[in-house]
C-alpha atoms as a PDB file:
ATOM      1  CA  UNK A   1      14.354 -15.005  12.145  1.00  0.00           C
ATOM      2  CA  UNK A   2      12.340 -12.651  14.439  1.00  0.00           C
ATOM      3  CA  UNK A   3      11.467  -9.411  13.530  1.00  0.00           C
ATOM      4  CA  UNK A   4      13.477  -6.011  15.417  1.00  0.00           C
ATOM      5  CA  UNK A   5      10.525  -3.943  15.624  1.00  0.00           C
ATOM      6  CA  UNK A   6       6.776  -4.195  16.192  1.00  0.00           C
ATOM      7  CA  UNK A   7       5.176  -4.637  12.504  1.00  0.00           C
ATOM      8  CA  UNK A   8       1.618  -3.187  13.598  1.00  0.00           C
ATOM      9  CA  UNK A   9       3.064  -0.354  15.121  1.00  0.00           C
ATOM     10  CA  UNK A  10       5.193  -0.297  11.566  1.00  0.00           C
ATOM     11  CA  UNK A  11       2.128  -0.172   9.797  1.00  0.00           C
ATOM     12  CA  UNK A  12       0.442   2.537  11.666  1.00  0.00           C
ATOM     13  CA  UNK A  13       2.867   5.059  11.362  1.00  0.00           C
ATOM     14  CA  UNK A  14       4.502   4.423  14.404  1.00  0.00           C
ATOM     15  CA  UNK A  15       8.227   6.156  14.785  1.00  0.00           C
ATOM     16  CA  UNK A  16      11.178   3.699  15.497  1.00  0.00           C
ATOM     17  CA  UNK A  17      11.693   4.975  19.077  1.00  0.00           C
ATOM     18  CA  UNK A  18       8.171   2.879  19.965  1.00  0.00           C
ATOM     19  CA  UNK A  19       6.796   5.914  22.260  1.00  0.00           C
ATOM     20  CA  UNK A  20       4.506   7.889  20.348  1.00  0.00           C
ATOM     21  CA  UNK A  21       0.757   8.000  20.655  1.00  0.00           C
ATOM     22  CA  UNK A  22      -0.005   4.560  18.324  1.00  0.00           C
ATOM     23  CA  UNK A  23       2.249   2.608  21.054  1.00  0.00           C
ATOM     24  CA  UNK A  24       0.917   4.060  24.214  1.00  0.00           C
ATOM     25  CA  UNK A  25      -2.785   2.898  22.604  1.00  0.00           C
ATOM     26  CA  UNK A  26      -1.293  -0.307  21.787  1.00  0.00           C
ATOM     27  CA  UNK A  27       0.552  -0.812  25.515  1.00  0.00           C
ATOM     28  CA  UNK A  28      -2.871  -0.491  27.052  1.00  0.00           C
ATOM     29  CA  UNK A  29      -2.873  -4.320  25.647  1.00  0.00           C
ATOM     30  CA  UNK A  30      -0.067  -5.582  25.926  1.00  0.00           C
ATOM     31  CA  UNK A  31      -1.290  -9.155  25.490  1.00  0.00           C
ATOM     32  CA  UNK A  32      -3.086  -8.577  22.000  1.00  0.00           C
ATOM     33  CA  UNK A  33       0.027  -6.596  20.804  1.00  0.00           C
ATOM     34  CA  UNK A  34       2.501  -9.578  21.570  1.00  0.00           C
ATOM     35  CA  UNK A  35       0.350 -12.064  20.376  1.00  0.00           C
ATOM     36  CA  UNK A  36      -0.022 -10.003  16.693  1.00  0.00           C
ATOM     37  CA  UNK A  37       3.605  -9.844  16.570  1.00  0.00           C
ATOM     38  CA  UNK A  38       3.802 -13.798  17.522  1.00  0.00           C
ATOM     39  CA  UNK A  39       1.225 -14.542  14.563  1.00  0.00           C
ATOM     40  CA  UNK A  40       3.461 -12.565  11.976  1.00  0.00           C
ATOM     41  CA  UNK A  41       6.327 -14.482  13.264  1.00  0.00           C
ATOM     42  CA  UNK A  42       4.617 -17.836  12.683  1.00  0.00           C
ATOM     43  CA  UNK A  43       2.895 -16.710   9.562  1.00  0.00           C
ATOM     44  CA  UNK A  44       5.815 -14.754   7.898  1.00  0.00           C
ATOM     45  CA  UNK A  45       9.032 -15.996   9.624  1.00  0.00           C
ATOM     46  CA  UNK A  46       8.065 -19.379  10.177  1.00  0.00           C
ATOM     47  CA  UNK A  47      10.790 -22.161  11.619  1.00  0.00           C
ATOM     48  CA  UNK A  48       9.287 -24.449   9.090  1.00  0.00           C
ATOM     49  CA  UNK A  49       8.484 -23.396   6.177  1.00  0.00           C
ATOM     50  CA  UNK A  50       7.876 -26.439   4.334  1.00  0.00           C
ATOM     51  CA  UNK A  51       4.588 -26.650   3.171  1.00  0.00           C
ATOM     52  CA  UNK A  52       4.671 -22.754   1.940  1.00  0.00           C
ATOM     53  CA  UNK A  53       8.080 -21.289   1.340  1.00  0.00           C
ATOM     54  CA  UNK A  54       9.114 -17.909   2.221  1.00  0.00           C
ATOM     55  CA  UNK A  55       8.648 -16.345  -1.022  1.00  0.00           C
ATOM     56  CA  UNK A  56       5.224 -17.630  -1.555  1.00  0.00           C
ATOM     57  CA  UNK A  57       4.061 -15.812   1.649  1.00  0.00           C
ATOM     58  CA  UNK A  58       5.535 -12.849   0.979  1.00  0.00           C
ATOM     59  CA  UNK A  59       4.199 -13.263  -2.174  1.00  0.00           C
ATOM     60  CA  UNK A  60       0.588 -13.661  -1.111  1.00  0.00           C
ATOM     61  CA  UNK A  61       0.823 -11.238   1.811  1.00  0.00           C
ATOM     62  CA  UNK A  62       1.736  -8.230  -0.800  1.00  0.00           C
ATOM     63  CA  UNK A  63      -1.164  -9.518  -2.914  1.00  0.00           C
ATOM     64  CA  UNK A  64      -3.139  -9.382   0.213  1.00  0.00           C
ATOM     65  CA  UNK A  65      -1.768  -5.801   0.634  1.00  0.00           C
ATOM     66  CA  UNK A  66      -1.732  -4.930  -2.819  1.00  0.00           C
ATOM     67  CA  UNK A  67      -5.641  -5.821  -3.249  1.00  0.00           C
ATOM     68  CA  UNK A  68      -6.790  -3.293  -0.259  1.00  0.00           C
ATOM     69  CA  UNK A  69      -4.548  -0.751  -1.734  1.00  0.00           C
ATOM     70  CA  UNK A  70      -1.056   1.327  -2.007  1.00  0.00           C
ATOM     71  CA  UNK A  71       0.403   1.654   1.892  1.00  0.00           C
ATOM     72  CA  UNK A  72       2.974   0.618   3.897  1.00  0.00           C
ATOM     73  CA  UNK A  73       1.685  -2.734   4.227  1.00  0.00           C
ATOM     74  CA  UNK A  74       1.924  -3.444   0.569  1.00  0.00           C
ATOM     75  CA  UNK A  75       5.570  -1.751   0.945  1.00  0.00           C
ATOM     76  CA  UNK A  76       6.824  -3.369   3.613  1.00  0.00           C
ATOM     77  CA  UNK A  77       5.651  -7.142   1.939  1.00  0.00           C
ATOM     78  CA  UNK A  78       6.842  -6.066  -1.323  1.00  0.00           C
ATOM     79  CA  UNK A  79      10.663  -5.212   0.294  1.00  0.00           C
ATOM     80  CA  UNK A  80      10.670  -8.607   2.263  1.00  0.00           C
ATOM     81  CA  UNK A  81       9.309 -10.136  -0.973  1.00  0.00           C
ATOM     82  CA  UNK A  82      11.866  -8.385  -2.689  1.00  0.00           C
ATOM     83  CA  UNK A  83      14.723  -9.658  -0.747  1.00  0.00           C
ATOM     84  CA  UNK A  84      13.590 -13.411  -1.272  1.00  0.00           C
ATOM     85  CA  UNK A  85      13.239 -13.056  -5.002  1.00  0.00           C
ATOM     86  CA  UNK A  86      13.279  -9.674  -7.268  1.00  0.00           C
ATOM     87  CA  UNK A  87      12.030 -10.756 -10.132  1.00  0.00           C
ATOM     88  CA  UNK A  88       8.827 -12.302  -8.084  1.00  0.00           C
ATOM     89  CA  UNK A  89       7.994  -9.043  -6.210  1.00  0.00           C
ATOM     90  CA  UNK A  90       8.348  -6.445  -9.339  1.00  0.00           C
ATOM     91  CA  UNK A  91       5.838  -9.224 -11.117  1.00  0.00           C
ATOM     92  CA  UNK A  92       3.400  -8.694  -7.923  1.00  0.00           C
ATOM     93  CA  UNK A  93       4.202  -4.895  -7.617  1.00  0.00           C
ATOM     94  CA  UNK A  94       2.720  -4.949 -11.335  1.00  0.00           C
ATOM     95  CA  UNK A  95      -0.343  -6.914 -10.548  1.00  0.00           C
ATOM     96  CA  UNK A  96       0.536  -9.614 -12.825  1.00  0.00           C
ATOM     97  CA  UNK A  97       0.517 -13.655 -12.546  1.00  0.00           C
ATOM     98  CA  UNK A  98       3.379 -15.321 -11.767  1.00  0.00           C
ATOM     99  CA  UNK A  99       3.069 -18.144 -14.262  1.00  0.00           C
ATOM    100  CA  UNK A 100       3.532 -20.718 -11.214  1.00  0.00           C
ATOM    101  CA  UNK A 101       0.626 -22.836 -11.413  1.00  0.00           C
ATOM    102  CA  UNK A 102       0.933 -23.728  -7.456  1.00  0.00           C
ATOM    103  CA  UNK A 103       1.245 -19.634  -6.631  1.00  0.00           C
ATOM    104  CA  UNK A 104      -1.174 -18.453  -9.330  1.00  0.00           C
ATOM    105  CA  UNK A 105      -3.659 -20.826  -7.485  1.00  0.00           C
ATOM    106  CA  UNK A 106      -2.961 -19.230  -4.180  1.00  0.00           C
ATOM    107  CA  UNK A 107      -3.296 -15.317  -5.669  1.00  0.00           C
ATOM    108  CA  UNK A 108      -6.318 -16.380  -7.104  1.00  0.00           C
ATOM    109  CA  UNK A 109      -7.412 -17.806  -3.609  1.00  0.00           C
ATOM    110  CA  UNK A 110      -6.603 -14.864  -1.901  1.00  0.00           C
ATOM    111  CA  UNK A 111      -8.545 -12.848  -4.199  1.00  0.00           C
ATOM    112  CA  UNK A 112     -11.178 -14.453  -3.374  1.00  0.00           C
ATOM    113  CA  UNK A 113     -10.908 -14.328   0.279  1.00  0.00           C
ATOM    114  CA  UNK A 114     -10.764 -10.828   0.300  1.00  0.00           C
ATOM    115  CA  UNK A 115     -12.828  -9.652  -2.309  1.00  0.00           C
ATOM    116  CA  UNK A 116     -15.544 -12.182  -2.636  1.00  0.00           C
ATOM    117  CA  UNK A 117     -15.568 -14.184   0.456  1.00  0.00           C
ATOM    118  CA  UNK A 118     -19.195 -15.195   0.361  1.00  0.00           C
ATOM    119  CA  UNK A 119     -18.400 -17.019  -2.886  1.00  0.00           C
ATOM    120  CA  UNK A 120     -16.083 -19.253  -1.548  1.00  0.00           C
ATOM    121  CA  UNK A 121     -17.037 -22.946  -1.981  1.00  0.00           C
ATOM    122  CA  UNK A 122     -15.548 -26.506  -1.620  1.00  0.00           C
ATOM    123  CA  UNK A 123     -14.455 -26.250  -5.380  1.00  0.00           C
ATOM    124  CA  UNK A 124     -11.900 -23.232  -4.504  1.00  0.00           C
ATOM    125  CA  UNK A 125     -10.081 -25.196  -2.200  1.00  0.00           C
ATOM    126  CA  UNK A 126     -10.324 -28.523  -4.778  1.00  0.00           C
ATOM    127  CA  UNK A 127      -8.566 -26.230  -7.045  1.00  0.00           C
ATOM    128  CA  UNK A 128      -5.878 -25.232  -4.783  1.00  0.00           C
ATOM    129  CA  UNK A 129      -5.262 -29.063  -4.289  1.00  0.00           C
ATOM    130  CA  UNK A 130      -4.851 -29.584  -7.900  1.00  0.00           C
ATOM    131  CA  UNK A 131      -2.351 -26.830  -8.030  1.00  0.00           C
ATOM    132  CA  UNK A 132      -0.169 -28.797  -5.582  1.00  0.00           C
ATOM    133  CA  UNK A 133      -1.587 -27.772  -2.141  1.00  0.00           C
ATOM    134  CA  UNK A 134      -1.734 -29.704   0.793  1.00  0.00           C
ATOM    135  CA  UNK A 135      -4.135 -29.519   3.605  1.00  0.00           C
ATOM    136  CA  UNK A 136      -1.165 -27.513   6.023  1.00  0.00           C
ATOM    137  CA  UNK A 137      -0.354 -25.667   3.149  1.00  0.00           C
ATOM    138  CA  UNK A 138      -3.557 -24.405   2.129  1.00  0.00           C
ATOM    139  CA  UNK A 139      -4.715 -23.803   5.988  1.00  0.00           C
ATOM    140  CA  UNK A 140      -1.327 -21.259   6.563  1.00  0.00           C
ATOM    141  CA  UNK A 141      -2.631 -19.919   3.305  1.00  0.00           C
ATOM    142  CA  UNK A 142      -5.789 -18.900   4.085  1.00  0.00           C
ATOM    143  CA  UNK A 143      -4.831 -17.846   7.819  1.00  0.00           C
ATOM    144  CA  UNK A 144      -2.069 -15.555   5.973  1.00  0.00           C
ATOM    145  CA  UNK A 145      -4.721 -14.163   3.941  1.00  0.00           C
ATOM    146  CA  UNK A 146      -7.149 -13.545   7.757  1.00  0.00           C
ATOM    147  CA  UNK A 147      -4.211 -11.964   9.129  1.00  0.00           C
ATOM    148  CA  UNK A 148      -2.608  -9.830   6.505  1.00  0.00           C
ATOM    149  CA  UNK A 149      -6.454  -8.366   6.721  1.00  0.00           C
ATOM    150  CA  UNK A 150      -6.450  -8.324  10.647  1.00  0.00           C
ATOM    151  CA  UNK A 151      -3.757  -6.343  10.298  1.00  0.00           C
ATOM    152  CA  UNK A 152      -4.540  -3.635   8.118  1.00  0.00           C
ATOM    153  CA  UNK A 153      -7.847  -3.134   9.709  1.00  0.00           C
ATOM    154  CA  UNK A 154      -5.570  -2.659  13.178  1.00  0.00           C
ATOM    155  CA  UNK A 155      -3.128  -0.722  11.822  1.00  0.00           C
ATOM    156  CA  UNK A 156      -6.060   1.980   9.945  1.00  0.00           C
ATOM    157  CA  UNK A 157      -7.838   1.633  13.465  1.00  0.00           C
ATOM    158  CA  UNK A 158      -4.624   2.556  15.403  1.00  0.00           C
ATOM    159  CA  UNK A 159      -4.350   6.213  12.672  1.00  0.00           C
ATOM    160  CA  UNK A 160      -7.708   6.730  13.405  1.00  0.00           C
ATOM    161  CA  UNK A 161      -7.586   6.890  17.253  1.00  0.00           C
ATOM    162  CA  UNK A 162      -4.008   8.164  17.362  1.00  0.00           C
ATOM    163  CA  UNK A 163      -5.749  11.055  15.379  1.00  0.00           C
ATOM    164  CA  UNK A 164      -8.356  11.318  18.298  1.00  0.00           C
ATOM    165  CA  UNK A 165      -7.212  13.728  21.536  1.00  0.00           C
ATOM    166  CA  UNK A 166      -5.724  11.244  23.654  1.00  0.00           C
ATOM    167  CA  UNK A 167      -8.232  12.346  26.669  1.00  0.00           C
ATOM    168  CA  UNK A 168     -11.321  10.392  24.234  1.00  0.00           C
ATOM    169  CA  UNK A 169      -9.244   8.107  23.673  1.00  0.00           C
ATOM    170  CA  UNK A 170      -7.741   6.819  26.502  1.00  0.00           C
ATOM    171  CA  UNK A 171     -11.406   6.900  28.493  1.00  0.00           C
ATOM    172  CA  UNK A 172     -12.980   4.943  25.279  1.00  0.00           C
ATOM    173  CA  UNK A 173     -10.281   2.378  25.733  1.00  0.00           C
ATOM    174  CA  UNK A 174     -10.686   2.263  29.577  1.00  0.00           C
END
């Protein structure tokens, strides 16, 4: 299950149509912008999803969202979220636990990944195991957690010089 449209571009305020200013910025790297999109596929839309489910990324990826603040990102995660499991998504819209021992464990991890990642020790990841995490599981977790951060920080970057006259830009980028 692939995605129809480019989800950085999405989160930058890029227009459907793919040709305003964010995707002429983005073309001039064309190899970073596919692989971005190939990482949400794996990440998000994964052919195997059996060592985290679906829900529990979309879960974690609105968390993720949620914890750097209201945007598209934390719409767009909360919809997909949404469509896997309603009652799941308004409990992460509200900023409360899920009272899923296993997903609990992973909000909790990615609040700490994000807001306090110097504080992260071997005991974090001990605790994930004893919430029912495997090694795969807890490794897509915390690259899920990298990239929902990657790409926020691209998608603000991408406002910021789309908001730049595209003669700066363009030479900067050159």
């Amino acid at each position: 299950m692939t995605t129809d449209f480019d989800v950085i571009d999405h989160l930058a305020g890029e227009h459907e149509n793919g040709d305003g200013h964010i995707a002429r910025l983005r073309s001039l790297r064309p190899q970073a912008r596919e692989n971005a999109q190939r990482s949400y596929e794996a990440l998000l839309e994964p052919q195997d999803e059996r060592s985290v489910p679906i829900r529990e990324r979309y879960a974690v990826a609105a968390h993720v969202a949620r914890l750097h603040g209201p945007g598209p990102a934390a719409d767009l995660y909360l919809e997909n979220l949404h469509d896997e499991d309603p009652e799941l998504a308004a409990r992460i819209a509200a900023g409360e636990r899920t009272g899923q021992e296993r997903l609990d464990a992973a909000l909790a991890h990615a609040e700490l990944r994000v807001l306090h990642p110097r504080d992260a020790e071997p005991a974090h990841l001990r605790a994930l195991e004893a919430a029912g995490w495997d090694a795969n599981g807890i490794i897509t977790l915390s690259q899920l957690v990298s990239f929902v951060t990657f790409q926020l920080r691209i998608a603000h970057g991408l406002r910021v010089l789309a908001a730049t006259p595209a003669t700066e830009t363009t030479e900067e980028l050159r």
